[in-house]
PDB file of N, CA and C in Angstrom:
ATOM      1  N   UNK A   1       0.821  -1.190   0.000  1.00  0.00           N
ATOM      2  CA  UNK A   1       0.000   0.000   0.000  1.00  0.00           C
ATOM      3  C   UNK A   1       0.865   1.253   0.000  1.00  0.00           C
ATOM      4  N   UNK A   2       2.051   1.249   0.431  1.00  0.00           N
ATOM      5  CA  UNK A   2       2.536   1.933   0.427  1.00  0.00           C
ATOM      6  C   UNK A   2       3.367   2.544  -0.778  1.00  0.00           C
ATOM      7  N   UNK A   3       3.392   1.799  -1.660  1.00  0.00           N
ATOM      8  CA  UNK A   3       4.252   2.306  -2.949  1.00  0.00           C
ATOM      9  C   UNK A   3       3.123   2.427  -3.987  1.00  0.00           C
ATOM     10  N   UNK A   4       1.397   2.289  -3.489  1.00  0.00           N
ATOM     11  CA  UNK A   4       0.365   2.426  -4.246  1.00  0.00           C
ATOM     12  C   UNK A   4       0.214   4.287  -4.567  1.00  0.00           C
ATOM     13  N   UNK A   5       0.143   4.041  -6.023  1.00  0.00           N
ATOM     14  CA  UNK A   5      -0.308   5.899  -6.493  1.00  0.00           C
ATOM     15  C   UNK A   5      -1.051   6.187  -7.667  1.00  0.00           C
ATOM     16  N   UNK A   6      -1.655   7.201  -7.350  1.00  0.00           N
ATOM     17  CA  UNK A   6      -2.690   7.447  -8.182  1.00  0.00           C
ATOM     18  C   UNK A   6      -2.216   7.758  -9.810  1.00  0.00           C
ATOM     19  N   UNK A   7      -2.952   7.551 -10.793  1.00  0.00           N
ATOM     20  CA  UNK A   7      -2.665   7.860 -11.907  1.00  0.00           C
ATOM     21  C   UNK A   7      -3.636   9.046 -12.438  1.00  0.00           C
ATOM     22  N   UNK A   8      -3.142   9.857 -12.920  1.00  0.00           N
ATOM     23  CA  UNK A   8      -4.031  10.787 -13.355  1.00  0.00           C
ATOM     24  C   UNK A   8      -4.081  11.712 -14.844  1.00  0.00           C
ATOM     25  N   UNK A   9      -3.737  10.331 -15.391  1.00  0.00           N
ATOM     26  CA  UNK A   9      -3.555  10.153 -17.000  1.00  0.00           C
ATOM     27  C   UNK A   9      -4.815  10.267 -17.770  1.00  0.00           C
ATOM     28  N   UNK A  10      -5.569  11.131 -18.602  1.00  0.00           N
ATOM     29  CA  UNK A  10      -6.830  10.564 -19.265  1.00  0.00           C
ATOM     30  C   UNK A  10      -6.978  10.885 -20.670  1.00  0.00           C
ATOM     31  N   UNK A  11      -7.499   9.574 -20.828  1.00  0.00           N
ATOM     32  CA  UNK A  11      -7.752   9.340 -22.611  1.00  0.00           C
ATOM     33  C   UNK A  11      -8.462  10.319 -23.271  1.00  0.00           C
ATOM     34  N   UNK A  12      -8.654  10.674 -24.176  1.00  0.00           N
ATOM     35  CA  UNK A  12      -9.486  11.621 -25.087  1.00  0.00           C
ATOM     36  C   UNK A  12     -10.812  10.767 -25.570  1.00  0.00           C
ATOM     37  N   UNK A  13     -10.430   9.322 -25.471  1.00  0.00           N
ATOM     38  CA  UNK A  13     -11.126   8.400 -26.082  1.00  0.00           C
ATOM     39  C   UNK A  13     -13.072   8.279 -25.024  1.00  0.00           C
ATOM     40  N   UNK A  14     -14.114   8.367 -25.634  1.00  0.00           N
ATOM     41  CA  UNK A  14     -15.334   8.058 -24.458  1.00  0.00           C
ATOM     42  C   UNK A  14     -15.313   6.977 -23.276  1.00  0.00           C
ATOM     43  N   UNK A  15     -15.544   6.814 -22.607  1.00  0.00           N
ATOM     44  CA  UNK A  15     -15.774   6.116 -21.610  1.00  0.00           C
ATOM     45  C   UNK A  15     -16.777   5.376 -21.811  1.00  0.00           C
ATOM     46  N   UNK A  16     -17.070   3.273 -22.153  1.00  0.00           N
ATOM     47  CA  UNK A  16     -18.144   2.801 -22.633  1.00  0.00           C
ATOM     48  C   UNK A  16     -19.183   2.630 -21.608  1.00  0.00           C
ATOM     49  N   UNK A  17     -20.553   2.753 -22.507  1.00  0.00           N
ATOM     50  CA  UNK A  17     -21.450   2.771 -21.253  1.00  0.00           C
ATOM     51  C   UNK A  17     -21.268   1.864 -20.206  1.00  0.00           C
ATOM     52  N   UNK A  18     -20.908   0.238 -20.559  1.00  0.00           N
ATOM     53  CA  UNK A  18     -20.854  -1.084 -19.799  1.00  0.00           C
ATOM     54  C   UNK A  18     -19.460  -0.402 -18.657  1.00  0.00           C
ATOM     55  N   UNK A  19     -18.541  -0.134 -18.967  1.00  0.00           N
ATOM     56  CA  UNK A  19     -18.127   0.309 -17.617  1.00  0.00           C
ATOM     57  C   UNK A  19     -18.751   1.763 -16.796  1.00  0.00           C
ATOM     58  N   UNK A  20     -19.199   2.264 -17.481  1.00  0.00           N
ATOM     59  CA  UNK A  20     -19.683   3.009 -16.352  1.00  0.00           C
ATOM     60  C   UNK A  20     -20.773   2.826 -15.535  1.00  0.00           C
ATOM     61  N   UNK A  21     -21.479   1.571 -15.915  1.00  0.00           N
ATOM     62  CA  UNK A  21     -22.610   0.797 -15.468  1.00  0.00           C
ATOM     63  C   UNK A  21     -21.979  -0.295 -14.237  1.00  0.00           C
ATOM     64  N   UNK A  22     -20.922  -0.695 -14.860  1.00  0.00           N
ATOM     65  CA  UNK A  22     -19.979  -1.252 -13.532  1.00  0.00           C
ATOM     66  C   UNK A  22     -19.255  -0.590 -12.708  1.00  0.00           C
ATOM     67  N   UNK A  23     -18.619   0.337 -12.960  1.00  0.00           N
ATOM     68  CA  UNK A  23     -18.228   1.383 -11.856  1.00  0.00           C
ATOM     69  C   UNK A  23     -19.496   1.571 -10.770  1.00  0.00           C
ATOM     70  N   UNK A  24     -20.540   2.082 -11.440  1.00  0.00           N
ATOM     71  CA  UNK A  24     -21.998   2.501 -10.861  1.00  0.00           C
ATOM     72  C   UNK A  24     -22.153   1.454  -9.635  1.00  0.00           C
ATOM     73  N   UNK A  25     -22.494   0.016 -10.390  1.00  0.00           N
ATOM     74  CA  UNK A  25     -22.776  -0.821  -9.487  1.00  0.00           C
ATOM     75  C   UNK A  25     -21.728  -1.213  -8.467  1.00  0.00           C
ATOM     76  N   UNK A  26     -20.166  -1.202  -8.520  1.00  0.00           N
ATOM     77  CA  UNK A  26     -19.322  -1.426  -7.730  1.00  0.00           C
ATOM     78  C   UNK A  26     -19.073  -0.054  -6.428  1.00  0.00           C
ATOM     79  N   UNK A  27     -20.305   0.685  -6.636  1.00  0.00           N
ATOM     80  CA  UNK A  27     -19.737   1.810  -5.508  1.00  0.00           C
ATOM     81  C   UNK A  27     -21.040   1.857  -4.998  1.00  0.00           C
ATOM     82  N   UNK A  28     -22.248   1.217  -6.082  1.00  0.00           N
ATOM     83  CA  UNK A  28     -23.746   1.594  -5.260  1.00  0.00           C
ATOM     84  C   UNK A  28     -24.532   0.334  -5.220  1.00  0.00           C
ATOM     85  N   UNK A  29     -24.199  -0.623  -6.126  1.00  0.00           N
ATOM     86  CA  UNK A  29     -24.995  -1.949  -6.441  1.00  0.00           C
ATOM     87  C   UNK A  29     -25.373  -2.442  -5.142  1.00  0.00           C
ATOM     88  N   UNK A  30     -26.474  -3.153  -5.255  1.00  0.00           N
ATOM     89  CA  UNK A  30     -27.376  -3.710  -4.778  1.00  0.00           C
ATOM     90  C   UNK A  30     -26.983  -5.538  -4.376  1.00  0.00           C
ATOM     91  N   UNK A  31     -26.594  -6.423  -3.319  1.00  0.00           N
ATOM     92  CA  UNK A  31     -26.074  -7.545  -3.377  1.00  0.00           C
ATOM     93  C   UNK A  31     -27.226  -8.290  -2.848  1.00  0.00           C
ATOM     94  N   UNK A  32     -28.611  -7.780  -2.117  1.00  0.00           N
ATOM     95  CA  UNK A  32     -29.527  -8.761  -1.624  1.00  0.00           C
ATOM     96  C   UNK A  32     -30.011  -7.845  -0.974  1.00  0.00           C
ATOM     97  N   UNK A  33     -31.459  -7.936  -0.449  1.00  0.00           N
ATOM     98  CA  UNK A  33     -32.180  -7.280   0.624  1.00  0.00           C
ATOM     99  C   UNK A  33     -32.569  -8.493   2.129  1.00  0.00           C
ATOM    100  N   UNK A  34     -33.112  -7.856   2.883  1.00  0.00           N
ATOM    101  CA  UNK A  34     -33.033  -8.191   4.174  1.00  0.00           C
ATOM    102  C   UNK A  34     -34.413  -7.879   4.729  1.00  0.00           C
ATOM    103  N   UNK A  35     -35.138  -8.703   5.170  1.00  0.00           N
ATOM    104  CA  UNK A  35     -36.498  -7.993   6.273  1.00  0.00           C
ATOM    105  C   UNK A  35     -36.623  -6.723   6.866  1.00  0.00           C
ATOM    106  N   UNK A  36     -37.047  -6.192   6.911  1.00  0.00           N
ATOM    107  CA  UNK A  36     -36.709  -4.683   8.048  1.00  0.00           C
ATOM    108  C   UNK A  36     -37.537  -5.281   9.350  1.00  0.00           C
ATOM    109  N   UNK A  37     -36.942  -4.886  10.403  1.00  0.00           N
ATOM    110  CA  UNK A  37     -37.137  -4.959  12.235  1.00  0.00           C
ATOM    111  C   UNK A  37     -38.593  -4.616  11.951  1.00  0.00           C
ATOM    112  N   UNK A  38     -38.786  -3.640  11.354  1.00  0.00           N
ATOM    113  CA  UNK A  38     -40.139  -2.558  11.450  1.00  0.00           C
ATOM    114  C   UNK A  38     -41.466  -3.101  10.180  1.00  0.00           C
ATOM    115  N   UNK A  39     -41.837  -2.438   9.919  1.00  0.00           N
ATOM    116  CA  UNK A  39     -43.069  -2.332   8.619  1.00  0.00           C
ATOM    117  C   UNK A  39     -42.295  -1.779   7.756  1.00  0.00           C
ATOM    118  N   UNK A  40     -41.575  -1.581   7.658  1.00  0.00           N
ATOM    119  CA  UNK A  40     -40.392  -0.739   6.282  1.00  0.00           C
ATOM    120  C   UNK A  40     -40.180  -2.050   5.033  1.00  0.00           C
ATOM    121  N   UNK A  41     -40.558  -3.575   5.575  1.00  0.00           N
ATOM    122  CA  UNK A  41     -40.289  -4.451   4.444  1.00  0.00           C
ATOM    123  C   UNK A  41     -39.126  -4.455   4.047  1.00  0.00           C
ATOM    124  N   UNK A  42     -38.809  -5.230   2.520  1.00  0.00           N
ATOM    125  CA  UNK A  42     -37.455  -5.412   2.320  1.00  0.00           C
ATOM    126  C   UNK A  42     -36.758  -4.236   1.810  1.00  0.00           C
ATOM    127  N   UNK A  43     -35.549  -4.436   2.861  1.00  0.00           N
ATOM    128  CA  UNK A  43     -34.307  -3.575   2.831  1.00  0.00           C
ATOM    129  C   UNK A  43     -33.183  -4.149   1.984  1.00  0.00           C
ATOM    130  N   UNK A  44     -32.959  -3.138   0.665  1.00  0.00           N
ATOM    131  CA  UNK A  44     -31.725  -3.736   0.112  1.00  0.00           C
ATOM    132  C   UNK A  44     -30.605  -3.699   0.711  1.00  0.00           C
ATOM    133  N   UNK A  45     -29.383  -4.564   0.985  1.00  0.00           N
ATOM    134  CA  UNK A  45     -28.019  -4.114   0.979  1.00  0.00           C
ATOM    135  C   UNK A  45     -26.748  -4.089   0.043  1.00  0.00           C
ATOM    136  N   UNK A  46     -26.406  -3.230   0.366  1.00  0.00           N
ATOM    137  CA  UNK A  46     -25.199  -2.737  -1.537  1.00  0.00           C
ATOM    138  C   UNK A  46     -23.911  -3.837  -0.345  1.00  0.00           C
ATOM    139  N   UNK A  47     -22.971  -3.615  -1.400  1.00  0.00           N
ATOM    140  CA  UNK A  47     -21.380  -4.025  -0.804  1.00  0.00           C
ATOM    141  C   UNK A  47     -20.610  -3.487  -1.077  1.00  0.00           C
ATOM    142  N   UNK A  48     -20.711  -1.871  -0.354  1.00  0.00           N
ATOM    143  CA  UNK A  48     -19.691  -1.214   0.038  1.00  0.00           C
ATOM    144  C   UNK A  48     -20.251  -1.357   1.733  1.00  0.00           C
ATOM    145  N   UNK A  49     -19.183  -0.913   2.414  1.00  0.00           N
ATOM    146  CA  UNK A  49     -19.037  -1.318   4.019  1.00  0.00           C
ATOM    147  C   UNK A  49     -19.858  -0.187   4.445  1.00  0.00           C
ATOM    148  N   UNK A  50     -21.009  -0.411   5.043  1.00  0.00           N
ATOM    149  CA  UNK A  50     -21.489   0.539   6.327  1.00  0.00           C
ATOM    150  C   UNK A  50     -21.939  -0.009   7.284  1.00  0.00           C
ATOM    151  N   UNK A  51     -22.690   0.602   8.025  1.00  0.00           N
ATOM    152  CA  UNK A  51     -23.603   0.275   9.147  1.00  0.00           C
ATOM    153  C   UNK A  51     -24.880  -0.792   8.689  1.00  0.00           C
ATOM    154  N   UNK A  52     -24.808  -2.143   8.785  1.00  0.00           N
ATOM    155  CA  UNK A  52     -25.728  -2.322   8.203  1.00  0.00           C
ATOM    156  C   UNK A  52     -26.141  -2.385   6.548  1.00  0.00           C
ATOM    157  N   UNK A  53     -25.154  -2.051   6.048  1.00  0.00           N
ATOM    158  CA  UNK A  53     -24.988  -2.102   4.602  1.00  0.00           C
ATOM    159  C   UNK A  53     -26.181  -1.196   3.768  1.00  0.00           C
ATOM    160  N   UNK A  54     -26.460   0.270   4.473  1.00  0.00           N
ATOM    161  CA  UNK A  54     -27.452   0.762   4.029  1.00  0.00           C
ATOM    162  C   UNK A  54     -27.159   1.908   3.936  1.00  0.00           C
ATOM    163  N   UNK A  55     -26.103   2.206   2.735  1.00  0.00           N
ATOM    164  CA  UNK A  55     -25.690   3.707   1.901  1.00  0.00           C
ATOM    165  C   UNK A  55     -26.491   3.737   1.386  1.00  0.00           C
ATOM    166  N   UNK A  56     -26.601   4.531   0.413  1.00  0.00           N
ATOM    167  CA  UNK A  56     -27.537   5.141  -0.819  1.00  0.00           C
ATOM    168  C   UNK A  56     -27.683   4.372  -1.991  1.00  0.00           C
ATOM    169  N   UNK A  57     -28.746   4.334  -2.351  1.00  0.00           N
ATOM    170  CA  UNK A  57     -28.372   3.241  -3.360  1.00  0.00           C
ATOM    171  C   UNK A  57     -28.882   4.049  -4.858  1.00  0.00           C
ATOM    172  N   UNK A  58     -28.633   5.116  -5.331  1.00  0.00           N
ATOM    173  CA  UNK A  58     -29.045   6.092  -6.369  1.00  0.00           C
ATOM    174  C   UNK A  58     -28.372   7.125  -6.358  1.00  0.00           C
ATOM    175  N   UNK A  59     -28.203   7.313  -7.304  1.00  0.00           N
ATOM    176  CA  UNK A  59     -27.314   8.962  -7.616  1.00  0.00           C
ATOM    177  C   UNK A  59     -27.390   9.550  -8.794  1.00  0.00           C
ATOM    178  N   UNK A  60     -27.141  11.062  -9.360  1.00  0.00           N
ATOM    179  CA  UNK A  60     -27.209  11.778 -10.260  1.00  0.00           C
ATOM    180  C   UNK A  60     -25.649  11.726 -10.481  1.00  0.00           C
ATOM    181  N   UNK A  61     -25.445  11.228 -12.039  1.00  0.00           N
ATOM    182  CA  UNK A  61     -24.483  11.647 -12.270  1.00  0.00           C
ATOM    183  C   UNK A  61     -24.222  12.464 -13.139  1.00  0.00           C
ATOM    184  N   UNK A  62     -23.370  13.580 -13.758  1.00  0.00           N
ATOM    185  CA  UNK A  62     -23.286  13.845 -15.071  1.00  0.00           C
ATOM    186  C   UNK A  62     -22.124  13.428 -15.575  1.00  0.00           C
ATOM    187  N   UNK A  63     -22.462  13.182 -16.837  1.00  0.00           N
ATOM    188  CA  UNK A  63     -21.945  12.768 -17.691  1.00  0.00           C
ATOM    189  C   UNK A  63     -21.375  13.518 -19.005  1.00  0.00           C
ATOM    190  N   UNK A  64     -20.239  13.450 -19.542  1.00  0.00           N
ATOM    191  CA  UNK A  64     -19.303  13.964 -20.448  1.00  0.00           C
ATOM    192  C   UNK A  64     -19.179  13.391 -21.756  1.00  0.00           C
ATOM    193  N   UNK A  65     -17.891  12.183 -21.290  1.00  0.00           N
ATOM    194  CA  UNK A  65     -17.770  11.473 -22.726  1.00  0.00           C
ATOM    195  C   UNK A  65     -18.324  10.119 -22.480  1.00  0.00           C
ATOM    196  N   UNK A  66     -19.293   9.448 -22.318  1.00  0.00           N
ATOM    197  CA  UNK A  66     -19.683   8.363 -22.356  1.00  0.00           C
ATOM    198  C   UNK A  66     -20.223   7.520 -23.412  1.00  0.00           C
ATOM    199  N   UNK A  67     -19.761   6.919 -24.151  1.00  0.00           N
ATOM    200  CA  UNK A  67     -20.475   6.688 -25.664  1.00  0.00           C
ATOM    201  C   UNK A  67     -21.850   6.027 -25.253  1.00  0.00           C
ATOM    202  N   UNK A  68     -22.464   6.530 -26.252  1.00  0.00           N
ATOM    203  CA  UNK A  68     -24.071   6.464 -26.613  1.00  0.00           C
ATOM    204  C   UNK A  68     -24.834   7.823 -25.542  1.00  0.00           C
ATOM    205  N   UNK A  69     -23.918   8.115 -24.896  1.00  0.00           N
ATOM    206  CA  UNK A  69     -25.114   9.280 -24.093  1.00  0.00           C
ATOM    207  C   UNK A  69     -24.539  10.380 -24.178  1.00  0.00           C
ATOM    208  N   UNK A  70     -25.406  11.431 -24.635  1.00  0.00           N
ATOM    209  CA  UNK A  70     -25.563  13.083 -24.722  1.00  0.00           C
ATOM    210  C   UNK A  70     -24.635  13.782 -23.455  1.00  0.00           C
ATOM    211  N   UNK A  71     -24.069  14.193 -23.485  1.00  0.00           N
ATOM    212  CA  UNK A  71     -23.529  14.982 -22.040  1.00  0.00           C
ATOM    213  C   UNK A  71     -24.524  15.609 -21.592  1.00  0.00           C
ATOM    214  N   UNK A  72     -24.592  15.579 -20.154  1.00  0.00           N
ATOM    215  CA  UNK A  72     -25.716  15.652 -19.179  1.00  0.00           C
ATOM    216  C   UNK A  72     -26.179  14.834 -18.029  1.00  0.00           C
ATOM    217  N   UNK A  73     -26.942  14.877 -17.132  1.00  0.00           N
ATOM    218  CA  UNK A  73     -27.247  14.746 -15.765  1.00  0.00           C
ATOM    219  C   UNK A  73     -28.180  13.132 -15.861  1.00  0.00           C
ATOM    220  N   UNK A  74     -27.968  12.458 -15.504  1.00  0.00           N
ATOM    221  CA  UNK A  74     -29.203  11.307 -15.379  1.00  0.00           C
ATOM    222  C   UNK A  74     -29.317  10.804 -13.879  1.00  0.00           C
ATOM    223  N   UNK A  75     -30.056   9.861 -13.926  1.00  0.00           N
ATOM    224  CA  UNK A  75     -30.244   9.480 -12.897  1.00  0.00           C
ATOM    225  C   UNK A  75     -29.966   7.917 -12.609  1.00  0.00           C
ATOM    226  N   UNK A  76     -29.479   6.937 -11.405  1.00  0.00           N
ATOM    227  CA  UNK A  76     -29.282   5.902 -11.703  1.00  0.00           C
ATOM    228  C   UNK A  76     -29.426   4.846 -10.213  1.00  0.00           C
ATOM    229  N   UNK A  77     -29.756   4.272 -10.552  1.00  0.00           N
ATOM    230  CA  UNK A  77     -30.939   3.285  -9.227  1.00  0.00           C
ATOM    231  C   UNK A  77     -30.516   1.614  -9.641  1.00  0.00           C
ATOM    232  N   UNK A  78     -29.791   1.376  -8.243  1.00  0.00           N
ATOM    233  CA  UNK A  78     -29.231   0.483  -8.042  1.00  0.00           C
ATOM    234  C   UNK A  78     -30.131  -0.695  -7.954  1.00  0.00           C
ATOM    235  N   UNK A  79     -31.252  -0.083  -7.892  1.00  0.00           N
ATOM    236  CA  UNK A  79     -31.977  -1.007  -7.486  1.00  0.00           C
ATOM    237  C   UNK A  79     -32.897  -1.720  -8.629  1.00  0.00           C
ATOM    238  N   UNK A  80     -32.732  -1.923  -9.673  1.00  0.00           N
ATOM    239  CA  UNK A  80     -32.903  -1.795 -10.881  1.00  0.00           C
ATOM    240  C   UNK A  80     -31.370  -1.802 -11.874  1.00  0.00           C
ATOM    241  N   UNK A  81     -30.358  -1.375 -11.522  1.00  0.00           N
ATOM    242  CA  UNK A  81     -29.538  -1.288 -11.713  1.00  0.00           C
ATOM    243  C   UNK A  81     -29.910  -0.721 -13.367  1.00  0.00           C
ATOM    244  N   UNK A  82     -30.171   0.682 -13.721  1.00  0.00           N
ATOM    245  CA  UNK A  82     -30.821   1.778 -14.753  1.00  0.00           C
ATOM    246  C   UNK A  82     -30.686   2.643 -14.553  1.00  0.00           C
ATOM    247  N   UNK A  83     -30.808   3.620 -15.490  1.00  0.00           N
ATOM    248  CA  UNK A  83     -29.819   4.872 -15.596  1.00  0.00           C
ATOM    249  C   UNK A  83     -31.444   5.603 -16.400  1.00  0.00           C
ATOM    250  N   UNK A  84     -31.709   6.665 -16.034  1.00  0.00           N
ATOM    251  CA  UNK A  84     -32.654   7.399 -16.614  1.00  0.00           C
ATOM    252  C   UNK A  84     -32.315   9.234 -16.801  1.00  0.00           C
ATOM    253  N   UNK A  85     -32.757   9.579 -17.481  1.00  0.00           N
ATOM    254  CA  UNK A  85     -33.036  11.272 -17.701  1.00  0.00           C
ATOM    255  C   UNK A  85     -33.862  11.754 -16.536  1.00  0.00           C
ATOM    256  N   UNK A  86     -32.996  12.793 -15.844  1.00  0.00           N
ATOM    257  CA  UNK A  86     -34.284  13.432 -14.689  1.00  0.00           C
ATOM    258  C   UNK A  86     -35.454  13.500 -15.455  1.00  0.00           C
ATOM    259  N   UNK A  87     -36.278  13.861 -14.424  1.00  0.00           N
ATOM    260  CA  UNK A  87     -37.692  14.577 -14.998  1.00  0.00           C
ATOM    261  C   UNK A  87     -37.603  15.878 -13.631  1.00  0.00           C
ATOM    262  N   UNK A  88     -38.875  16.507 -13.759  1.00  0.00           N
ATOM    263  CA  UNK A  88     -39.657  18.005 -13.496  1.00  0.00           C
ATOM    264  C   UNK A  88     -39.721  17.120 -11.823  1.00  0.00           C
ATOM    265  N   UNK A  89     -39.617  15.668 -11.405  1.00  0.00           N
ATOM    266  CA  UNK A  89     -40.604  15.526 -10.324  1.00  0.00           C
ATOM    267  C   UNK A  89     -38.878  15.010  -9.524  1.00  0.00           C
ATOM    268  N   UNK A  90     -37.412  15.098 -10.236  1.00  0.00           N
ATOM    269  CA  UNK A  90     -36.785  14.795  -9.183  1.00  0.00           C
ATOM    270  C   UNK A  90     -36.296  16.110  -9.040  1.00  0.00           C
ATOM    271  N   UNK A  91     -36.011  15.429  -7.285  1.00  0.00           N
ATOM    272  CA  UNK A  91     -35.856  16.933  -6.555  1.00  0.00           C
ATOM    273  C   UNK A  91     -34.161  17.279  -6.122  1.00  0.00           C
ATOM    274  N   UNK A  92     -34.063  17.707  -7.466  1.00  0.00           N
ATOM    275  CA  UNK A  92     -32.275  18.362  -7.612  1.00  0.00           C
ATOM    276  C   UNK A  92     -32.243  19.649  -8.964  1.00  0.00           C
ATOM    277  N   UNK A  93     -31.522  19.710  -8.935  1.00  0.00           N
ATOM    278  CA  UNK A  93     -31.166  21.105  -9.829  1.00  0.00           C
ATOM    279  C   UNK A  93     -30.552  20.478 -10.993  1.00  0.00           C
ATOM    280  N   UNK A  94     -31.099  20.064 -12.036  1.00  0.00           N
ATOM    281  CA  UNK A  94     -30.621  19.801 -13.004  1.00  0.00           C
ATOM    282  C   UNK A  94     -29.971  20.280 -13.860  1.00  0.00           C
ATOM    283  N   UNK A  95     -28.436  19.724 -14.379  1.00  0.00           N
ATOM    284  CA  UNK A  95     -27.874  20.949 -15.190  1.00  0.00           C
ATOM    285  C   UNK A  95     -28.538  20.039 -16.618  1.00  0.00           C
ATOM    286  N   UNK A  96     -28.889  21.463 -17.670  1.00  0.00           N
ATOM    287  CA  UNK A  96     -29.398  20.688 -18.915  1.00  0.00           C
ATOM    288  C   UNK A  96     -28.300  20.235 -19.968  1.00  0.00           C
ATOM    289  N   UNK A  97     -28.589  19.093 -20.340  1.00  0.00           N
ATOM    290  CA  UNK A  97     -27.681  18.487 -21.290  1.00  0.00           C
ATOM    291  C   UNK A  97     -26.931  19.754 -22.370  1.00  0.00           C
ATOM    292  N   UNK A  98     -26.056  19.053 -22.496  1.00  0.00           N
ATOM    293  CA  UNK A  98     -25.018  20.130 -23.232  1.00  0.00           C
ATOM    294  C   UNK A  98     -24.460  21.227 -22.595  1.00  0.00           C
ATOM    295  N   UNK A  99     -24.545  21.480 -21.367  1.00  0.00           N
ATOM    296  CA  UNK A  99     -24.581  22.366 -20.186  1.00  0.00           C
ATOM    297  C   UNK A  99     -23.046  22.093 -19.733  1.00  0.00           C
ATOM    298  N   UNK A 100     -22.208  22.080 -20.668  1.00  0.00           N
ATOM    299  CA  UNK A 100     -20.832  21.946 -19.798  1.00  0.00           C
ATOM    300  C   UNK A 100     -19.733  22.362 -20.365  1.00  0.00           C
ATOM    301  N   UNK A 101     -18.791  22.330 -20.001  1.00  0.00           N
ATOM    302  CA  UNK A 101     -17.232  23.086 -19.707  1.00  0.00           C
ATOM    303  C   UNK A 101     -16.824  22.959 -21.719  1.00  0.00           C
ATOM    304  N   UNK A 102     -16.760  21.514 -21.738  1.00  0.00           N
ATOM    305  CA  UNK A 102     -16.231  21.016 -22.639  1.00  0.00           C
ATOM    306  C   UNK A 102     -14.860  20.298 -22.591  1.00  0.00           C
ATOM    307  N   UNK A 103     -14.200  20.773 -21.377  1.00  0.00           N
ATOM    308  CA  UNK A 103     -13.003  20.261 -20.754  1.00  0.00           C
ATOM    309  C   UNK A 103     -12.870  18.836 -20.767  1.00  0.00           C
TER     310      UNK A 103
END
């Protein structure tokens, strides 16, 4: 670990959707759900380490160079493991596609 270092080299080339669908799932995926104590029903748990194995399991990402998708904001649910276009009813600030640096 100690002679471990970051690389911070990057391609010009897109990023394919299938890995960024695995990245997705390796930081938010979904490995099984569990009873809940309560009336809450089944509780998923991801496998990254918490309390109980109950991080977040969804996030907005935006997106740049990803082949097949528009640069812009989507949305993506582990639980389902799918990637969608906000709509008007999620509650974040959407930046609109094409909305970026270009960097």
């Amino acid at each position: 670990m100690r002679r471990r270092r970051s690389f911070r080299g990057f391609s010009d080339q897109p990023v394919a959707l299938g890995d960024l669908g695995d990245g997705l799932f390796a930081g938010l995926g979904i490995t099984g759900c569990v009873r809940g104590s309560f009336d809450e029903g089944s509780l998923p748990l991801s496998m990254t380490p918490s309390g109980g194995g109950r991080n977040p399991y969804e996030a907005y990402v935006y997106v740049r160079r990803v082949g097949g998708l528009a640069p812009g904001t989507c949305h993506y649910s582990a639980l389902d493991h799918r990637s969608r276009l906000p709509t008007a009813a999620d509650p974040i600030h959407v930046v609109p596609n094409g909305a970026h640096s270009g960097r």
